[in-house]
Protein backbone atom coordinates (compact mmCIF):
# COMPACT_ATOMS: atom_id res chain seq x y z
CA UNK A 1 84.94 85.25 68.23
CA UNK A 2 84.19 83.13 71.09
CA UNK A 3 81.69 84.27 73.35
CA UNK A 4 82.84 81.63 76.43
CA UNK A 5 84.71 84.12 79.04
CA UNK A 6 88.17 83.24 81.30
CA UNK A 7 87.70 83.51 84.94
CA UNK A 8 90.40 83.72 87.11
CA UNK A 9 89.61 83.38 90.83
CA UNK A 10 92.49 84.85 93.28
CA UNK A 11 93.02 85.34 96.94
CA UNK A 12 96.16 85.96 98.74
CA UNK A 13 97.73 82.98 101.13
CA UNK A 14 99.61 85.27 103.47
CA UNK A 15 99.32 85.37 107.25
CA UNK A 16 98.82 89.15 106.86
CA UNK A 17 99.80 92.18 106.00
CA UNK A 18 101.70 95.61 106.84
CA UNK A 19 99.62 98.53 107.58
CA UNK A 20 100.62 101.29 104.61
CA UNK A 21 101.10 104.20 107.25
CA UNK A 22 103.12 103.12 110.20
CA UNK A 23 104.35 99.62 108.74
CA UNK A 24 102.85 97.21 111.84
CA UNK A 25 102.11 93.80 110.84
CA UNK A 26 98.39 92.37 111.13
CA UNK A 27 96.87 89.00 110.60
CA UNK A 28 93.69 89.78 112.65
CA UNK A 29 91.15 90.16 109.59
CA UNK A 30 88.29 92.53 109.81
CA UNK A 31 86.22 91.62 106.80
CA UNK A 32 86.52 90.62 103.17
CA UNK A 33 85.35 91.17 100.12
CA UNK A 34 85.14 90.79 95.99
CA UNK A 35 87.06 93.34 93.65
CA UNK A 36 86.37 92.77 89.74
CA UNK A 37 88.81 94.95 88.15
CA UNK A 38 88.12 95.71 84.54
CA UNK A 39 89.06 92.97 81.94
CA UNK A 40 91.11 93.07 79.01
CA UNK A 41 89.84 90.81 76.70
CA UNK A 42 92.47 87.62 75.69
CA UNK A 43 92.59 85.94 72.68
CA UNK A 44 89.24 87.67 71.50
CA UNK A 45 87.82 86.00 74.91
CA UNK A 46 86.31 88.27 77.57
CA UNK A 47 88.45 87.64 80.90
CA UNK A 48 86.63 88.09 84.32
CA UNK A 49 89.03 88.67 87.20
CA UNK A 50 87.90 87.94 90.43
CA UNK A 51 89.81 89.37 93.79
CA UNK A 52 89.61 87.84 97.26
CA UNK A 53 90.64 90.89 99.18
CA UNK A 54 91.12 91.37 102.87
CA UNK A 55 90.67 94.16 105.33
CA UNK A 56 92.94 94.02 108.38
CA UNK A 57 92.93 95.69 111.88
CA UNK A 58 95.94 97.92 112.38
CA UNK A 59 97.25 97.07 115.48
CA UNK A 60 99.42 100.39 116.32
CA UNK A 61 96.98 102.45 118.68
CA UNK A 62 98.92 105.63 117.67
CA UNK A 63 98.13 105.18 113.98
CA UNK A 64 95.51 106.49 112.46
CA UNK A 65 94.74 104.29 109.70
CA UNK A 66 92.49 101.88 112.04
CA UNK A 67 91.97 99.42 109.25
CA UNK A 68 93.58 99.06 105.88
CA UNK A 69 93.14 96.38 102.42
CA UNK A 70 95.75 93.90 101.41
């Protein structure tokens, strides 16, 4: 077995994105962060995924959701 792991490096290219509870679109980016979900290994190689992920402002005052992921 080879011991040498796959990492895959993503981030999404989008403007922004819809809030999930009332729908309004945001590009104004509150922070970001790394998600490593858990890896199935490939080929008997251990695969390391590696998640740009966003956190957006909602902008709808009336929603309650003030900030929400990607």
């Amino acid at each position: 077995m080879n011991d040498e792991a796959i990492n895959i490096r993503a981030r999404s290219t989008a403007a922004g994105a819809a809030c999930p509870d009332c729908g309004s679109r945001s590009s104004r980016i509150h922070s970001s962060y790394l998600r490593f979900p858990a890896d199935v290994p490939s080929a008997g190689r251990r695969v390391v995924l590696c998640l740009r992920v966003r956190r957006f402002f909602c902008p709808e005052d009336s929603c309650g959701r003030r900030t929400f992921v990607e």
